[in-house]
Protein backbone atom coordinates (compact mmCIF):
# COMPACT_ATOMS: atom_id res chain seq x y z
CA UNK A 1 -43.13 -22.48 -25.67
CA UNK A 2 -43.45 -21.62 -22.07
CA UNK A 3 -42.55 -18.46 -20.09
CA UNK A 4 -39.14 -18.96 -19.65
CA UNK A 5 -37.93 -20.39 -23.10
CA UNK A 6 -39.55 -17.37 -24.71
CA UNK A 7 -37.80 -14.70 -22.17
CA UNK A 8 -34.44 -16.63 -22.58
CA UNK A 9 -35.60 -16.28 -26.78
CA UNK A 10 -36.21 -12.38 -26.12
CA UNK A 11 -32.81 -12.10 -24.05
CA UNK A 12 -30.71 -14.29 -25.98
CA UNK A 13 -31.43 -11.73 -29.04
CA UNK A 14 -31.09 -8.68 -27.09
CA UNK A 15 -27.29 -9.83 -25.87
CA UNK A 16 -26.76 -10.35 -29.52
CA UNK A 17 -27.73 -7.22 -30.25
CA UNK A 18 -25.68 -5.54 -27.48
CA UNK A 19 -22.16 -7.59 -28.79
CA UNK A 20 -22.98 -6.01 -31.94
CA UNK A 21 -23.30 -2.47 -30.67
CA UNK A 22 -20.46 -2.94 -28.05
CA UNK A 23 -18.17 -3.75 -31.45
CA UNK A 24 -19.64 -1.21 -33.44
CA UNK A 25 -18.91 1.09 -29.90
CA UNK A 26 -15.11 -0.04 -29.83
CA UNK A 27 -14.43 0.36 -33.39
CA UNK A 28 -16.03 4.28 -33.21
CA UNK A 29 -13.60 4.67 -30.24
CA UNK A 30 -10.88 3.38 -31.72
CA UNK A 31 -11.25 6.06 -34.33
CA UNK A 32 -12.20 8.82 -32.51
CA UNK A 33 -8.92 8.40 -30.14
CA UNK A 34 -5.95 9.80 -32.57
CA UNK A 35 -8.58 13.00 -34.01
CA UNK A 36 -9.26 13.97 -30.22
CA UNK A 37 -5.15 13.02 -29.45
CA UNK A 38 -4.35 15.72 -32.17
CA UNK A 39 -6.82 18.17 -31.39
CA UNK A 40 -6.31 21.53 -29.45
CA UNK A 41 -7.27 21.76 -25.49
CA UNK A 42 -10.32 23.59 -26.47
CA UNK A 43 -11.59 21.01 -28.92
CA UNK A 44 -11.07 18.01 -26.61
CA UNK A 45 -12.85 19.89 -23.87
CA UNK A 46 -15.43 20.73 -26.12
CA UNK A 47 -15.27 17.07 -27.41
CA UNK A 48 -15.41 15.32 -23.03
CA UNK A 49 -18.46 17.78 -22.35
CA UNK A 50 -20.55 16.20 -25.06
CA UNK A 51 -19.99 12.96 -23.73
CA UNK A 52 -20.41 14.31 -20.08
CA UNK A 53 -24.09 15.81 -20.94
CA UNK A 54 -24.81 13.21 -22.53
CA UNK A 55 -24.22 10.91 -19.83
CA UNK A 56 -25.23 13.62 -16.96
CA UNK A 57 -28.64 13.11 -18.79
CA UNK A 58 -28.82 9.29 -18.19
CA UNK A 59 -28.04 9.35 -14.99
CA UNK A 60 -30.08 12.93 -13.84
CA UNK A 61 -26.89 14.83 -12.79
CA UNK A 62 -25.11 17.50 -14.47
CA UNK A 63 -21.60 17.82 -15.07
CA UNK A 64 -18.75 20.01 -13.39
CA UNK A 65 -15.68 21.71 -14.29
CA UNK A 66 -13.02 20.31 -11.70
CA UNK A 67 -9.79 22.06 -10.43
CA UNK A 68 -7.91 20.34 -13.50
CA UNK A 69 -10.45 22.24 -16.23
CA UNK A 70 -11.63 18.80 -17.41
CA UNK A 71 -15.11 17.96 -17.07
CA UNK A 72 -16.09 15.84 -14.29
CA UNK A 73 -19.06 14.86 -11.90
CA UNK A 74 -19.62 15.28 -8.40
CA UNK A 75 -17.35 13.23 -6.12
CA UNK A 76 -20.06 13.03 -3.30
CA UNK A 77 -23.05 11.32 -4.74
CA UNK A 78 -23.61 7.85 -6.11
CA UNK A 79 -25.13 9.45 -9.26
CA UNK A 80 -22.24 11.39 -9.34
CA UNK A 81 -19.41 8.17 -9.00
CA UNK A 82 -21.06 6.40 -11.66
CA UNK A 83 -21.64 9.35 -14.43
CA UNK A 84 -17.61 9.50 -13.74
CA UNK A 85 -17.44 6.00 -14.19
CA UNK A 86 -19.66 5.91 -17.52
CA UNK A 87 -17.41 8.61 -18.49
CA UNK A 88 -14.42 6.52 -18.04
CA UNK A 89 -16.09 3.82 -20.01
CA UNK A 90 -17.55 5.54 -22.63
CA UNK A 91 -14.57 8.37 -23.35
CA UNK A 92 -11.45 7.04 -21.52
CA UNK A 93 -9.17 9.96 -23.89
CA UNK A 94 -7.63 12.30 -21.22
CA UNK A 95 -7.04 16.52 -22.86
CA UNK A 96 -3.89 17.33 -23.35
CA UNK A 97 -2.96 19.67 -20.34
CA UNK A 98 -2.27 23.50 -20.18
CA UNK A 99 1.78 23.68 -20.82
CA UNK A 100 3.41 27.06 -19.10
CA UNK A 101 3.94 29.77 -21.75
CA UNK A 102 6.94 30.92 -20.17
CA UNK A 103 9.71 28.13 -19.48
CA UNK A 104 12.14 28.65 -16.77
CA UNK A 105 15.57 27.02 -17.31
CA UNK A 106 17.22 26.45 -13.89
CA UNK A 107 20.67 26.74 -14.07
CA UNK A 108 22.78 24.82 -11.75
CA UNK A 109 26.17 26.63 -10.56
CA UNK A 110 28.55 23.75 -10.08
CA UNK A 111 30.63 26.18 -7.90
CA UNK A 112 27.38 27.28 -5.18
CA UNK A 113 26.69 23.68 -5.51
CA UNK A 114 30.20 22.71 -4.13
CA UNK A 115 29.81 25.29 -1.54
CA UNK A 116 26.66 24.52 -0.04
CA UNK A 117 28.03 20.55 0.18
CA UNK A 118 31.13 22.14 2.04
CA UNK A 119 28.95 24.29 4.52
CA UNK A 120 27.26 20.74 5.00
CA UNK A 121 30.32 18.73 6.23
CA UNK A 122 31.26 19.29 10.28
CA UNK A 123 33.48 22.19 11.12
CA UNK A 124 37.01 19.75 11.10
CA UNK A 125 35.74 18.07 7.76
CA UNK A 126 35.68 21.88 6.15
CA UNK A 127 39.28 22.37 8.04
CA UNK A 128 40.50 19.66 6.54
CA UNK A 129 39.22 20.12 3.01
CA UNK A 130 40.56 23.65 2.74
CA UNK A 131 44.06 22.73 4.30
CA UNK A 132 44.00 19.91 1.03
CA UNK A 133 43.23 22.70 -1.31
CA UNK A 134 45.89 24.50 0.32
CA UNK A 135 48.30 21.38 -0.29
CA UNK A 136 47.77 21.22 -3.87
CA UNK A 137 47.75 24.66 -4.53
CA UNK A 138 44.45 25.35 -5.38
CA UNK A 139 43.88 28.22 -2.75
């Protein structure tokens, strides 16, 4: 057998090898997904910076916390682009995001509303909108 039919041999079995992890892979994913979906904000943080040191490791770079509290990678290095990238690949779940403690209902007045589109109209447009008021009564 010469050199290159027994490196084709030796790669031939490793890309075997590599479909079967890359299944095994997507099928661990594929679980993982709806356990990290119904988890709390701490546990899926806790969950991304596994995968994040993990892959900060490979690739000789450490991970971040970015302005969104997810974990991340530096946006100014190469190392740092394709740790996010592996990231992506390997743990594409987003966390669930902070909601507000405290929601604020904004009421609409239908009246203020009215006004404000009645201070918008030209001074002989308002004229003529209050005299038909007047006509019908209303004021």
């Amino acid at each position: 057998m010469n050199a290159l039919n027994k490196q084709v041999a030796i790669q031939l079995t490793v890309t075997a090898q590599h479909i079967a992890v890359s299944k095994q892979l997507r099928n661990e994913m594929l679980k993982t997904k709806p356990l990290y979906d119904k988890a709390s904000i701490e546990e899926q943080l806790a969950t991304r910076i596994k995968f994040a040191e993990l892959i900060g490791k490979e690739n000789g770079i450490k991970p971040i916390m970015n302005n969104r509290g997810d974990v991340g990678f530096d946006r100014n290095t190469k190392k740092g682009d394709a740790a996010r990238n592996m990231l992506k690949y390997y743990f594409p779940s987003k966390p669930k995001q902070a909601t507000p403690t405290k929601k604020v209902s904004k009421q609409v007045d239908e009246a203020e509303e009215l006004l404000k589109k009645l201070y918008a109209l030209n001074k002989k447009a308002q004229t003529r909108f209050i005299a038909l008021l007047e006509q019908d009564g209303v004021i």
